[in-house]
PDB file of N, CA and C in Angstrom:
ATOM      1  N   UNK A   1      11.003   2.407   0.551  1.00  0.00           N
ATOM      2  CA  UNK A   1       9.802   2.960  -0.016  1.00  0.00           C
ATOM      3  C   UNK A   1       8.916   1.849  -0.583  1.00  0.00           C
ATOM      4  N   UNK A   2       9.315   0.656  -1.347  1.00  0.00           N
ATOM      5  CA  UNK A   2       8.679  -0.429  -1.529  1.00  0.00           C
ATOM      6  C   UNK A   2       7.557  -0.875  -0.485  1.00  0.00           C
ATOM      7  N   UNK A   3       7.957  -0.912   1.109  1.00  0.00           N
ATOM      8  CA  UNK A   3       6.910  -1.560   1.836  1.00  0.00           C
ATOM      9  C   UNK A   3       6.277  -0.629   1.932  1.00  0.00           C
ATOM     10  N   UNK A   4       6.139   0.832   1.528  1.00  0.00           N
ATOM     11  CA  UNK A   4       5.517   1.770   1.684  1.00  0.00           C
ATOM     12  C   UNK A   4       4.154   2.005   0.811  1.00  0.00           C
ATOM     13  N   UNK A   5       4.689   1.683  -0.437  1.00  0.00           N
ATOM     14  CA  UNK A   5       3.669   1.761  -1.886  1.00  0.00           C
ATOM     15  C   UNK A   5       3.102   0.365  -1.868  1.00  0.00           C
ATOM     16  N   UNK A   6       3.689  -0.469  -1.505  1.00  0.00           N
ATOM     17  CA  UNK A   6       2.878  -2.027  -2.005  1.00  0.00           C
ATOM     18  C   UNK A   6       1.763  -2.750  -1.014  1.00  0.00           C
ATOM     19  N   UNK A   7       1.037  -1.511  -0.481  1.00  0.00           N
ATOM     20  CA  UNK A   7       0.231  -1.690   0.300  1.00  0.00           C
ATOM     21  C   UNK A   7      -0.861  -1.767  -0.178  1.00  0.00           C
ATOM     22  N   UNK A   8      -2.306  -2.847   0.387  1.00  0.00           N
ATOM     23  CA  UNK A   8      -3.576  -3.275   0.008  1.00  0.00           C
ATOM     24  C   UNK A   8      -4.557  -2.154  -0.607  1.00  0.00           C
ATOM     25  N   UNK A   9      -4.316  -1.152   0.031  1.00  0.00           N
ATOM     26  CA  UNK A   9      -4.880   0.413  -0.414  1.00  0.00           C
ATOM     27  C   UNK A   9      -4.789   1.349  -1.336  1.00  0.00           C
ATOM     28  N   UNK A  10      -3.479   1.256  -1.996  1.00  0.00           N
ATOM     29  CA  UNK A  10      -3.393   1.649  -3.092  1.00  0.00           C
ATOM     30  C   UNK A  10      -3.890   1.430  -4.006  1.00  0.00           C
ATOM     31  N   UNK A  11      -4.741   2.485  -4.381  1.00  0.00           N
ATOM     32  CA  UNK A  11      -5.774   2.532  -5.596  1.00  0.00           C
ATOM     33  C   UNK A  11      -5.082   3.117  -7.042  1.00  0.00           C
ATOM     34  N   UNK A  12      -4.193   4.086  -7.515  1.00  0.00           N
ATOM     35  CA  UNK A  12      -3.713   4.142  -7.869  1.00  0.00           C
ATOM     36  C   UNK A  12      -2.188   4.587  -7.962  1.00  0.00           C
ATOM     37  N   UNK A  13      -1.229   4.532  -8.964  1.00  0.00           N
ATOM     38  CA  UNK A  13       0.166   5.206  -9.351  1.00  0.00           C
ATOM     39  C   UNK A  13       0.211   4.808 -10.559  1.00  0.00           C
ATOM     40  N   UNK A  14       1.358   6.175 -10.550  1.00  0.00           N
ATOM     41  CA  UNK A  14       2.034   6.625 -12.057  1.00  0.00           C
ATOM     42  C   UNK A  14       3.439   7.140 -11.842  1.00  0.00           C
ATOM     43  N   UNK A  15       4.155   6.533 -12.771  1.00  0.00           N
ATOM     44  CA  UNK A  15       5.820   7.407 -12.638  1.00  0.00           C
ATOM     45  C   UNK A  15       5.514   8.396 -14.346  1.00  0.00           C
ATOM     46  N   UNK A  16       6.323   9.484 -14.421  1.00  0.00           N
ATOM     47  CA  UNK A  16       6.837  10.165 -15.618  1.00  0.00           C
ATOM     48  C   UNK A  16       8.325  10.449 -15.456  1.00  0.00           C
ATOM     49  N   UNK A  17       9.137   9.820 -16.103  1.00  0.00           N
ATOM     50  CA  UNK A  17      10.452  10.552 -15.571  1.00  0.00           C
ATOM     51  C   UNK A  17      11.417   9.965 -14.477  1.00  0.00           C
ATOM     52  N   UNK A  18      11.439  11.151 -13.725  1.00  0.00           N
ATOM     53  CA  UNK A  18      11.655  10.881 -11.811  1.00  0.00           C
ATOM     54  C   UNK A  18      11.230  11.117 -11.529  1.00  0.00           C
ATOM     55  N   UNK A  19       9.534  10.990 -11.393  1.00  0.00           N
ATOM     56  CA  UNK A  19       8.864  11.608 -10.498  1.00  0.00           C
ATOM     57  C   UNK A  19       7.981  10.287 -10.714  1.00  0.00           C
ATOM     58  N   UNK A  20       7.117   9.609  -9.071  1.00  0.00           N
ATOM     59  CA  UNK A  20       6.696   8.905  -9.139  1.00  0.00           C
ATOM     60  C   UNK A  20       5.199   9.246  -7.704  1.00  0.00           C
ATOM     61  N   UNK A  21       4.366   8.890  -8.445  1.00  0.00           N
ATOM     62  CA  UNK A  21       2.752   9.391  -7.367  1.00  0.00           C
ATOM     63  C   UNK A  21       2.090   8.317  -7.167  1.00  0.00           C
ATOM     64  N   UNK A  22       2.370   8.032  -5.646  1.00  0.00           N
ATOM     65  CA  UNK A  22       0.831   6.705  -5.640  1.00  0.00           C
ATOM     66  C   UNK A  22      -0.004   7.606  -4.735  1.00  0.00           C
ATOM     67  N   UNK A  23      -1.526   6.858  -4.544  1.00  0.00           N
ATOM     68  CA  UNK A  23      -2.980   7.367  -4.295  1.00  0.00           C
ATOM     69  C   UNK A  23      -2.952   6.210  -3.449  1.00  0.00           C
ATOM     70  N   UNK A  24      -4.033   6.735  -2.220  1.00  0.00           N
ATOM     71  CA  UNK A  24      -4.292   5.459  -1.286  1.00  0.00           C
ATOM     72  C   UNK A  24      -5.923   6.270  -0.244  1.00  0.00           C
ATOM     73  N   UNK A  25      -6.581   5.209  -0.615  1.00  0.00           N
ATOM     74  CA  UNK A  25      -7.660   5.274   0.446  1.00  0.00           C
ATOM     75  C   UNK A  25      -7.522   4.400   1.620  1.00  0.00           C
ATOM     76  N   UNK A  26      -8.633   4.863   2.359  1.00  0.00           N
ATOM     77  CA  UNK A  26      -8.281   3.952   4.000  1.00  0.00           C
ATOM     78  C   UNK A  26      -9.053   4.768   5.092  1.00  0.00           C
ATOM     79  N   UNK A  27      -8.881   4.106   6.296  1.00  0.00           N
ATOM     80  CA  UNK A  27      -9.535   4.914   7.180  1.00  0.00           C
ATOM     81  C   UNK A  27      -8.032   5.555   8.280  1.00  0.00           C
ATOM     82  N   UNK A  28      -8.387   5.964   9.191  1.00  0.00           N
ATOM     83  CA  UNK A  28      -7.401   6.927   9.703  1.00  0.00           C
ATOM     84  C   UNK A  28      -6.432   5.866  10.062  1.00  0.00           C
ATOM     85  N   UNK A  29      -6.664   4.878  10.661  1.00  0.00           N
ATOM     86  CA  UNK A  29      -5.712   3.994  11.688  1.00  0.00           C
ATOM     87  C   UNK A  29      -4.816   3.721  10.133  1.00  0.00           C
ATOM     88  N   UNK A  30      -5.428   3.207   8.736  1.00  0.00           N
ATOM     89  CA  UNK A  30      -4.401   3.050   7.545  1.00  0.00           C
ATOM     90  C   UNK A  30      -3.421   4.610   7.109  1.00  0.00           C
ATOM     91  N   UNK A  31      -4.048   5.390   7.320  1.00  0.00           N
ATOM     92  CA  UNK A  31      -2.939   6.932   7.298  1.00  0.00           C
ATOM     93  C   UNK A  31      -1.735   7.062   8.029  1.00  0.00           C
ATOM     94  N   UNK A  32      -2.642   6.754   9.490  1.00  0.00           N
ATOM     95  CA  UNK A  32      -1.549   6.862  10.633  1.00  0.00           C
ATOM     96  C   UNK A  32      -0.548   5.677  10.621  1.00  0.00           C
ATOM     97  N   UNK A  33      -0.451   4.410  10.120  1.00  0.00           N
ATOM     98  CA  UNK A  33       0.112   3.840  10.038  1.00  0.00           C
ATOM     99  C   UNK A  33       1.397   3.882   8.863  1.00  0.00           C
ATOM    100  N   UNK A  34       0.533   4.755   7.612  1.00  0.00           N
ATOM    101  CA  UNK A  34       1.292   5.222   6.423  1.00  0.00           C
ATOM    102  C   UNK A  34       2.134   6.354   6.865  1.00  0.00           C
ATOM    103  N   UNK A  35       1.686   6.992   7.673  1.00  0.00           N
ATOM    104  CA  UNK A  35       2.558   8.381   8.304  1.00  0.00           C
ATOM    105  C   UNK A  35       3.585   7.757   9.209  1.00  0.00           C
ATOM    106  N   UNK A  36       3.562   6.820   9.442  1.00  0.00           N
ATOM    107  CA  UNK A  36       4.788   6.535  10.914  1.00  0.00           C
ATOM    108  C   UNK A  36       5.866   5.814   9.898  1.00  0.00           C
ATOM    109  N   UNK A  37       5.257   4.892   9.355  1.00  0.00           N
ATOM    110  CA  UNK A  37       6.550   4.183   8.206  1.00  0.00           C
ATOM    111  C   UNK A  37       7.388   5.453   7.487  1.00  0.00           C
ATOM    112  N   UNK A  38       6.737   6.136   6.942  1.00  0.00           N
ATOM    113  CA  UNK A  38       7.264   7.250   5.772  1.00  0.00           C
ATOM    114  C   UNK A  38       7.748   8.176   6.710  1.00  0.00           C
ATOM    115  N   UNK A  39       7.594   8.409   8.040  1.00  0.00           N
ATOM    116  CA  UNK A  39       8.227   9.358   8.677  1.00  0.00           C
ATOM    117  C   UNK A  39       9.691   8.612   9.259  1.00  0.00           C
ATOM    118  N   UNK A  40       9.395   7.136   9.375  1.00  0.00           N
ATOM    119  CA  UNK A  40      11.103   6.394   9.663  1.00  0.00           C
ATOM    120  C   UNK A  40      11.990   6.326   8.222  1.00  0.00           C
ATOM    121  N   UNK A  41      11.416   6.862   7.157  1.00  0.00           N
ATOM    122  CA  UNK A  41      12.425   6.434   5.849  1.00  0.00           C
ATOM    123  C   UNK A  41      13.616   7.678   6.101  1.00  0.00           C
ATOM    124  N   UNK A  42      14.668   6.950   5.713  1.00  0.00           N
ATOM    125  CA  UNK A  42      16.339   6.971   5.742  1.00  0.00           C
ATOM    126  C   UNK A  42      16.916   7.138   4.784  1.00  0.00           C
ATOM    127  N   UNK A  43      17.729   7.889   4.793  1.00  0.00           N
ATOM    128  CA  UNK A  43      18.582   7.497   3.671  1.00  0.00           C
ATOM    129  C   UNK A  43      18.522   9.073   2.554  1.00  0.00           C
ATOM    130  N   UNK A  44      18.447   8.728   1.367  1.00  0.00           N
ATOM    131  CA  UNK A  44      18.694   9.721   0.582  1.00  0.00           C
ATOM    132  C   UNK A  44      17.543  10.505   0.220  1.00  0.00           C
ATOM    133  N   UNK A  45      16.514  10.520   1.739  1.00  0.00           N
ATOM    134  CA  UNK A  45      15.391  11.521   1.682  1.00  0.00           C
ATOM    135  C   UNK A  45      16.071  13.107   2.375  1.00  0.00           C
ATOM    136  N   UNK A  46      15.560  13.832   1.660  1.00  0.00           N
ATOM    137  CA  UNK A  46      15.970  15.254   2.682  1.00  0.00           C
ATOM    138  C   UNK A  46      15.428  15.453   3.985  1.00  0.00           C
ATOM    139  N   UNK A  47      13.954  15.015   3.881  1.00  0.00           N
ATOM    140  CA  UNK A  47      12.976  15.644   4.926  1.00  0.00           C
ATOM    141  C   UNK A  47      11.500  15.068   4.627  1.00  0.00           C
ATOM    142  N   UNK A  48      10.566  15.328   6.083  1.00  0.00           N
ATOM    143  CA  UNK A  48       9.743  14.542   5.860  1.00  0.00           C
ATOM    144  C   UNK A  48       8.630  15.271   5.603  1.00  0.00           C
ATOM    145  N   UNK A  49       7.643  15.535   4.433  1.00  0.00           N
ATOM    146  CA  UNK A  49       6.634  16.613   4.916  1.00  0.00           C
ATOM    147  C   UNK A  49       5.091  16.062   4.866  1.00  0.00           C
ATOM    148  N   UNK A  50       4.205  16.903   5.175  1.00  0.00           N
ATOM    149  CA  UNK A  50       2.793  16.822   4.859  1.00  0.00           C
ATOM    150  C   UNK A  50       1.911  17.500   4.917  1.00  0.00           C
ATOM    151  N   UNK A  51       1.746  18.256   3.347  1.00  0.00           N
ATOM    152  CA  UNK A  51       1.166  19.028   2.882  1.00  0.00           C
ATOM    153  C   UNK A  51      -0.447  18.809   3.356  1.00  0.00           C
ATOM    154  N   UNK A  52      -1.358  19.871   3.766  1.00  0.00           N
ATOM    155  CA  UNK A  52      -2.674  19.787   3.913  1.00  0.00           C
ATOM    156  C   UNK A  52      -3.504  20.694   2.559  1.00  0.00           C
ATOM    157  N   UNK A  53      -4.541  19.868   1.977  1.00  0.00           N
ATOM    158  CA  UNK A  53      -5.131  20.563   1.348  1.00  0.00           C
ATOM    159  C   UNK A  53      -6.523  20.590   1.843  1.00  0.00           C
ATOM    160  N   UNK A  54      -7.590  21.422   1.024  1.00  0.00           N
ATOM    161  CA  UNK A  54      -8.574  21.487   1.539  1.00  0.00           C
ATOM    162  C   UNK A  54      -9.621  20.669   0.257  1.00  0.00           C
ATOM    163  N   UNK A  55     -10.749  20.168   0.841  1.00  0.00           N
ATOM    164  CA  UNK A  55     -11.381  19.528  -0.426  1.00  0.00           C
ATOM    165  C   UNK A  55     -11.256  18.290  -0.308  1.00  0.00           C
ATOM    166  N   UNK A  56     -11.686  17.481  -1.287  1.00  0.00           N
ATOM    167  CA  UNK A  56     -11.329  15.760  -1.628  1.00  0.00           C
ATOM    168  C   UNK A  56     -10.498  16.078  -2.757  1.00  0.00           C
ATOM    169  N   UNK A  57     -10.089  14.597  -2.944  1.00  0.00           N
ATOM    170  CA  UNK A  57      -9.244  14.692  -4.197  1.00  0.00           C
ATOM    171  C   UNK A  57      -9.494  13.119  -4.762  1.00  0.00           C
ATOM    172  N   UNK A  58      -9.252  13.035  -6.042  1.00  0.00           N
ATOM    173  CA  UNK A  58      -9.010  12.309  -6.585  1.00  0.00           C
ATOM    174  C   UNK A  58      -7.902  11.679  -7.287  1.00  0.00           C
ATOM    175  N   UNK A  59      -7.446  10.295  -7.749  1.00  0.00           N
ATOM    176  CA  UNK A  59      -6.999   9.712  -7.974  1.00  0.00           C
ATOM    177  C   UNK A  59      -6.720   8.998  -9.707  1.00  0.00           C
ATOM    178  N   UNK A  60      -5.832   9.722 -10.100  1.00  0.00           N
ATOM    179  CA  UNK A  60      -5.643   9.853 -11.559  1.00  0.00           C
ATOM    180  C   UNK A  60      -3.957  10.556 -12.169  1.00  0.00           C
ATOM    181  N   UNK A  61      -3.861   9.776 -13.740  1.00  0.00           N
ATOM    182  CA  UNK A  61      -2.947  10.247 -14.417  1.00  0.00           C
ATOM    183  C   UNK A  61      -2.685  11.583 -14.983  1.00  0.00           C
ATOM    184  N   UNK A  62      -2.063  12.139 -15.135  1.00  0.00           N
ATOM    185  CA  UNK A  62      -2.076  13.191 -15.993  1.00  0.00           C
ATOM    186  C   UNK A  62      -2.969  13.348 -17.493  1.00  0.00           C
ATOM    187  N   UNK A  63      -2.974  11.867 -17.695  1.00  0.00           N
ATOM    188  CA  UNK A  63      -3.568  11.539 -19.355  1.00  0.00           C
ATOM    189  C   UNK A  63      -4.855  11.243 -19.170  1.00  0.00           C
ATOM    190  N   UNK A  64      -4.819  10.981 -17.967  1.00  0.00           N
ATOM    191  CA  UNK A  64      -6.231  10.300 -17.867  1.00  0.00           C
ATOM    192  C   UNK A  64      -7.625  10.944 -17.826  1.00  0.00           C
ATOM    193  N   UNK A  65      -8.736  11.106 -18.131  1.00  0.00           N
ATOM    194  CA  UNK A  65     -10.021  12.590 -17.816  1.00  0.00           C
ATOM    195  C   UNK A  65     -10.972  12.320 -16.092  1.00  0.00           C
ATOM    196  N   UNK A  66     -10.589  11.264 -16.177  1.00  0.00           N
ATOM    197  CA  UNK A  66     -11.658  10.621 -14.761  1.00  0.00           C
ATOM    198  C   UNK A  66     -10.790   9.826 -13.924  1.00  0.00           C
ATOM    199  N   UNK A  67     -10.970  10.247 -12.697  1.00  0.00           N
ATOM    200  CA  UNK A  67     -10.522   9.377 -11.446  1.00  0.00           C
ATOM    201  C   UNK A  67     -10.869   9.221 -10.563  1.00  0.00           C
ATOM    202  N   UNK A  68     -10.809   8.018  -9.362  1.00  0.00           N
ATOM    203  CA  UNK A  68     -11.457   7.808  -8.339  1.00  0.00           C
ATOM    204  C   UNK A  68     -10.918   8.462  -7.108  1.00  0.00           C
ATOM    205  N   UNK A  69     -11.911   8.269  -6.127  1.00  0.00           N
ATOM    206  CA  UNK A  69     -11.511   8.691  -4.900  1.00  0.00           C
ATOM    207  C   UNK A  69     -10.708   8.579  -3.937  1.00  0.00           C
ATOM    208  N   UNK A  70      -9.493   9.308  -3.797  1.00  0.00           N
ATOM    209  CA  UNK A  70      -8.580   8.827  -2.855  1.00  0.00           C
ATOM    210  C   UNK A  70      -8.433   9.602  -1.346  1.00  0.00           C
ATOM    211  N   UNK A  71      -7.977   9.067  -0.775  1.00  0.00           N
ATOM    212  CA  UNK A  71      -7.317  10.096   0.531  1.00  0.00           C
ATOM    213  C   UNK A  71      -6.132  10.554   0.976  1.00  0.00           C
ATOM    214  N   UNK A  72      -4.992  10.349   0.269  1.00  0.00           N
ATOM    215  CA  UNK A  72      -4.170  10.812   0.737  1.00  0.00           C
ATOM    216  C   UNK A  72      -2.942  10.509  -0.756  1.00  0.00           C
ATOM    217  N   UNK A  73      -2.142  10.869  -0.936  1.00  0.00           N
ATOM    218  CA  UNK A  73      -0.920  10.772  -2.009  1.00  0.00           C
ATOM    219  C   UNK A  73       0.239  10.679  -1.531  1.00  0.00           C
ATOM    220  N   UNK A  74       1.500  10.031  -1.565  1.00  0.00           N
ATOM    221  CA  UNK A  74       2.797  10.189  -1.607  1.00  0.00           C
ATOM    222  C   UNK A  74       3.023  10.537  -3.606  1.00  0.00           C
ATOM    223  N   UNK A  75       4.054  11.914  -3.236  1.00  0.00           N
ATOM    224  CA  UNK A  75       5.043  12.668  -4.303  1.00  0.00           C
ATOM    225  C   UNK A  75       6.405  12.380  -4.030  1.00  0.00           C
ATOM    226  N   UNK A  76       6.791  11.453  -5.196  1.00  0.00           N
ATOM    227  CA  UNK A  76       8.134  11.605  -4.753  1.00  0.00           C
ATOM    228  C   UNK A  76       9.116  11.658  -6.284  1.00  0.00           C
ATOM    229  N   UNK A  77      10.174  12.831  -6.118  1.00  0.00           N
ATOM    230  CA  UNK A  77      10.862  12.741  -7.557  1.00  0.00           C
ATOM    231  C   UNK A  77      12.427  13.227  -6.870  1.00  0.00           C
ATOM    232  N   UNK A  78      13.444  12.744  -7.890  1.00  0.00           N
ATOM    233  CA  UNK A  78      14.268  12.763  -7.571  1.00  0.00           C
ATOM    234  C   UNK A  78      15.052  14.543  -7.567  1.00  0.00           C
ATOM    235  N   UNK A  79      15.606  14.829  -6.883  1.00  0.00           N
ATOM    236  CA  UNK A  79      16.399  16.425  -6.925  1.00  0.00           C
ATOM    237  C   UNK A  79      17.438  16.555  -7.222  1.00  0.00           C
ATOM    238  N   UNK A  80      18.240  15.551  -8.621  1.00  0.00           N
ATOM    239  CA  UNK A  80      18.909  15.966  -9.039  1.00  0.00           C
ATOM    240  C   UNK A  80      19.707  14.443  -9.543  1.00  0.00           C
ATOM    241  N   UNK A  81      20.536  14.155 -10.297  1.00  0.00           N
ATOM    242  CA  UNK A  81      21.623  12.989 -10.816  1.00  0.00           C
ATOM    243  C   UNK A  81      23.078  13.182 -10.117  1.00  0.00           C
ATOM    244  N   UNK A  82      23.522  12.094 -10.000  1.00  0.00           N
ATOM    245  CA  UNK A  82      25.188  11.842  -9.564  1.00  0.00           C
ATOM    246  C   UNK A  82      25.558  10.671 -10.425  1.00  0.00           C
ATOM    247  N   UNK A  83      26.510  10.414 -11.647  1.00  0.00           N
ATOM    248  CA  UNK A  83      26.984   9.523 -11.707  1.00  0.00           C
ATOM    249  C   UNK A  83      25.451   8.257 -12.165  1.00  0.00           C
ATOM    250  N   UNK A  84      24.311   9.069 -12.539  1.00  0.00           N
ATOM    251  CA  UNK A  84      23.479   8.323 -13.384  1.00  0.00           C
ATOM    252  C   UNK A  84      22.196   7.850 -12.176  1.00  0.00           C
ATOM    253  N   UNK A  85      22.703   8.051 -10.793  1.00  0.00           N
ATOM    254  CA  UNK A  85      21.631   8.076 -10.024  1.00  0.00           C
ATOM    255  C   UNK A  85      21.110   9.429  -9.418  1.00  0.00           C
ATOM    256  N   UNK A  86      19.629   8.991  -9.164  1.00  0.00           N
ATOM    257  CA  UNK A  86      18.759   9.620  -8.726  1.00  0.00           C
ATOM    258  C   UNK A  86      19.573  10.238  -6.943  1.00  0.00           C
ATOM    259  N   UNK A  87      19.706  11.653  -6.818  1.00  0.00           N
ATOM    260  CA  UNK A  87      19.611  11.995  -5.207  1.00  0.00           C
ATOM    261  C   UNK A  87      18.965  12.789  -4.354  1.00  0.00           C
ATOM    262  N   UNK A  88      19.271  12.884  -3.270  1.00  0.00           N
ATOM    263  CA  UNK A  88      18.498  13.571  -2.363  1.00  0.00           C
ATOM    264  C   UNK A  88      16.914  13.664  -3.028  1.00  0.00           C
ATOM    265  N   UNK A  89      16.282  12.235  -3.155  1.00  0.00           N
ATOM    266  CA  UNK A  89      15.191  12.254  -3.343  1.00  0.00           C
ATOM    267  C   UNK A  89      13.746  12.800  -2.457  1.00  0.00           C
ATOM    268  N   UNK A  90      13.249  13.764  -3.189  1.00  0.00           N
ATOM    269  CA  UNK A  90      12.113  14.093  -2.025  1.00  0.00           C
ATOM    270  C   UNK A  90      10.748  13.513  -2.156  1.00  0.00           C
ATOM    271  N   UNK A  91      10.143  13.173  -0.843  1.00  0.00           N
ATOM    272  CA  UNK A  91       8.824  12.416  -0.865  1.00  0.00           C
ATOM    273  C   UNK A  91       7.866  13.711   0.268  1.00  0.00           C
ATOM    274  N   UNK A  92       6.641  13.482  -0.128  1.00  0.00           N
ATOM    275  CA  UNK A  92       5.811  14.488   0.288  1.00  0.00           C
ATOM    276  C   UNK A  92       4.585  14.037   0.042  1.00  0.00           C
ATOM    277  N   UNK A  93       4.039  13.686   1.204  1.00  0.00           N
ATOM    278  CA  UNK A  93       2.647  13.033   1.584  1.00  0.00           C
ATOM    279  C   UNK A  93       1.324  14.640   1.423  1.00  0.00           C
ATOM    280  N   UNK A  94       0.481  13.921   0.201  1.00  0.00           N
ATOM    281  CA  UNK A  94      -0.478  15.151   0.100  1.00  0.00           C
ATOM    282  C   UNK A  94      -1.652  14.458   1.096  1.00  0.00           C
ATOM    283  N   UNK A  95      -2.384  15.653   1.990  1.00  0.00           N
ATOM    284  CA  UNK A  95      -3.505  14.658   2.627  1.00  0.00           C
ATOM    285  C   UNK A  95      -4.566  15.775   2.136  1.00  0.00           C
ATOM    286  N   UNK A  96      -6.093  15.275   2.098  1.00  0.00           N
ATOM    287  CA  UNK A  96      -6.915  15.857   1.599  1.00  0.00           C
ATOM    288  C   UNK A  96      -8.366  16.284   2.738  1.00  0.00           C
ATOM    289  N   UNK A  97      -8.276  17.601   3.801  1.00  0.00           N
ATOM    290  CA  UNK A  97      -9.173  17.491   4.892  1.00  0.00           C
ATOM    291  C   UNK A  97     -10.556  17.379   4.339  1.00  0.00           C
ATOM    292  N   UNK A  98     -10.968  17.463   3.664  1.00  0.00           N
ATOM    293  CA  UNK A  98     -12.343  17.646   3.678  1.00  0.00           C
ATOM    294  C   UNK A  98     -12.985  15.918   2.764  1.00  0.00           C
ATOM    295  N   UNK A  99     -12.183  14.945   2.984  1.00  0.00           N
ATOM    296  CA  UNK A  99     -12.306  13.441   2.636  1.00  0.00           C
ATOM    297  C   UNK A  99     -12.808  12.540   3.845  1.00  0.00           C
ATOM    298  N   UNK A 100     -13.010  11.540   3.740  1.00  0.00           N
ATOM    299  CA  UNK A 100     -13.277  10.573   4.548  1.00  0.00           C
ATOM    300  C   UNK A 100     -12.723  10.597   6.012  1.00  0.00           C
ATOM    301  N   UNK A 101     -11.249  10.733   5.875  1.00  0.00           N
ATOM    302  CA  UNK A 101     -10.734  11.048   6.885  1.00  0.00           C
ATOM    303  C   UNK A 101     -10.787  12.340   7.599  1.00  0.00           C
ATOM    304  N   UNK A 102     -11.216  12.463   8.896  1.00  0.00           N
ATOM    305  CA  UNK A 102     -11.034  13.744   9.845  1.00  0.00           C
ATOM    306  C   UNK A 102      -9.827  13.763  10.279  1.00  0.00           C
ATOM    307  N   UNK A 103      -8.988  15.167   9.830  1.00  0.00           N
ATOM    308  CA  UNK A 103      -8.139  15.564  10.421  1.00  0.00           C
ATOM    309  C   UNK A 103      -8.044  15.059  12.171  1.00  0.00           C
ATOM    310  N   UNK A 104      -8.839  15.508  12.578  1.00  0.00           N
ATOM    311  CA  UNK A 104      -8.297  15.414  14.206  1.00  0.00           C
ATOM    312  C   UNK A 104      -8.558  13.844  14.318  1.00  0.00           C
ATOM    313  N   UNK A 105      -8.677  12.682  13.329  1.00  0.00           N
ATOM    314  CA  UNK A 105      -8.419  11.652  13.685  1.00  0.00           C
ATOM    315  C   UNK A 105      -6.852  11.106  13.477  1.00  0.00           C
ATOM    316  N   UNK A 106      -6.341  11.548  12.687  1.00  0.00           N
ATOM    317  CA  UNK A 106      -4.801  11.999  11.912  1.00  0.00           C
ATOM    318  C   UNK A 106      -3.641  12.172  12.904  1.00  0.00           C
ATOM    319  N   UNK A 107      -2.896  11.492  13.114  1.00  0.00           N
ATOM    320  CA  UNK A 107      -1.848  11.795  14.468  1.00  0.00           C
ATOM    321  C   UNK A 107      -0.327  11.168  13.513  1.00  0.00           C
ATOM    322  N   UNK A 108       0.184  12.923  13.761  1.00  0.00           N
ATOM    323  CA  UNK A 108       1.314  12.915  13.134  1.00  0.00           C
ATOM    324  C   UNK A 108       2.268  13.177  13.549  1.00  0.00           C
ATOM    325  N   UNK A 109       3.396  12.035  13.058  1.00  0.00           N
ATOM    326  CA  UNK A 109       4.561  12.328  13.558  1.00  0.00           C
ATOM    327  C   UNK A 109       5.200  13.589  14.106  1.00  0.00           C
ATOM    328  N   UNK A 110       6.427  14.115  15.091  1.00  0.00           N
ATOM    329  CA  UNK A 110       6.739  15.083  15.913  1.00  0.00           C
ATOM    330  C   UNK A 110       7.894  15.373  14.663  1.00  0.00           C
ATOM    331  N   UNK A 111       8.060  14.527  14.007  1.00  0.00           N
ATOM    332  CA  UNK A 111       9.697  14.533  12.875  1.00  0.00           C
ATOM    333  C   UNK A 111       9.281  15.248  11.515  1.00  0.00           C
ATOM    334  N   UNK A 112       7.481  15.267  11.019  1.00  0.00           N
ATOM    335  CA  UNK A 112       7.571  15.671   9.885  1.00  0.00           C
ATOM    336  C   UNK A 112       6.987  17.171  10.251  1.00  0.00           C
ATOM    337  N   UNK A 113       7.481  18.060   8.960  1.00  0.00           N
ATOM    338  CA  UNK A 113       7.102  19.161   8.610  1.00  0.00           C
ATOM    339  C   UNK A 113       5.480  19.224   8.037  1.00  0.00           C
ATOM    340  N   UNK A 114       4.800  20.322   8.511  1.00  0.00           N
ATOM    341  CA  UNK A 114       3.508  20.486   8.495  1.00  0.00           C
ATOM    342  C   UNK A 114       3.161  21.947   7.679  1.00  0.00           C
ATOM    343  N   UNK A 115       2.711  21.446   6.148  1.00  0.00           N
ATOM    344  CA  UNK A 115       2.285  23.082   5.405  1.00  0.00           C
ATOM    345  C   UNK A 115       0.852  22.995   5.015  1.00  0.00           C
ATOM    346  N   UNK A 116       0.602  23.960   4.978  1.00  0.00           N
ATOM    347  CA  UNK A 116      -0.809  24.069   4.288  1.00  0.00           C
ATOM    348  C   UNK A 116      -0.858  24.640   2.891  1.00  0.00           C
ATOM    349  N   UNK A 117      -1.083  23.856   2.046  1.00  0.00           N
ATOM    350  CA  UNK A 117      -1.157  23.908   0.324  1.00  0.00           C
ATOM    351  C   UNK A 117      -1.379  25.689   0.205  1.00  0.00           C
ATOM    352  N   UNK A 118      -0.873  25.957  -1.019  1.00  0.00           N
ATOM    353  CA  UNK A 118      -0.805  27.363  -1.509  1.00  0.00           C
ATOM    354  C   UNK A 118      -1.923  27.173  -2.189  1.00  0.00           C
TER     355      UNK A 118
END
């Protein structure tokens, strides 16, 4: 997940807890490239998803009153302790259609799960 978050684009993150949110702008070819890495992560992920919302979104703390513009989010918090570690951690890419990026420029993996925000 490191080469995942420590990318040039990230505009913002915040952890509380176990739960940790970075923000990232970009143009599609930087999404699609963020979607293929995060769709190969291994290990003590359950599953891969990516939530669609509608709208833009922005980029901010819980504490914070103002934030900038982002395009897309990784959510990730842990689902539960063993022995003092974090497991079956889940990550969940928020994307935002009505942002910079056009959906039908967006080409997503065949491996992740596809919802549309409640």
């Amino acid at each position: 997940m490191e080469n995942l978050v420590n990318i040039t684009n990230r505009v913002h993150g915040f952890f509380v807890n176990d739960v940790d949110v970075f923000f990232f702008s970009g143009a599609a070819t930087n999404f699609n490239q963020f979607l293929q890495q995060f769709s190969k992560i291994q290990g003590t992920v359950e599953r891969h998803r990516l939530v669609l919302h509608e709208g833009a979104s922005e980029a901010k703390s819980p504490w914070e009153k103002v934030g900038r513009p982002c395009d897309w989010e990784l959510y990730g918090r842990g689902n539960g302790w063993k022995a003092g570690l974090i497991t079956n951690y889940v990550l969940v890419v928020h994307f935002w259609t009505g942002g910079r990026i056009a959906l039908q420029d967006v080409v997503i993996p065949t491996s992740m799960e596809i919802e549309k925000a409640k």
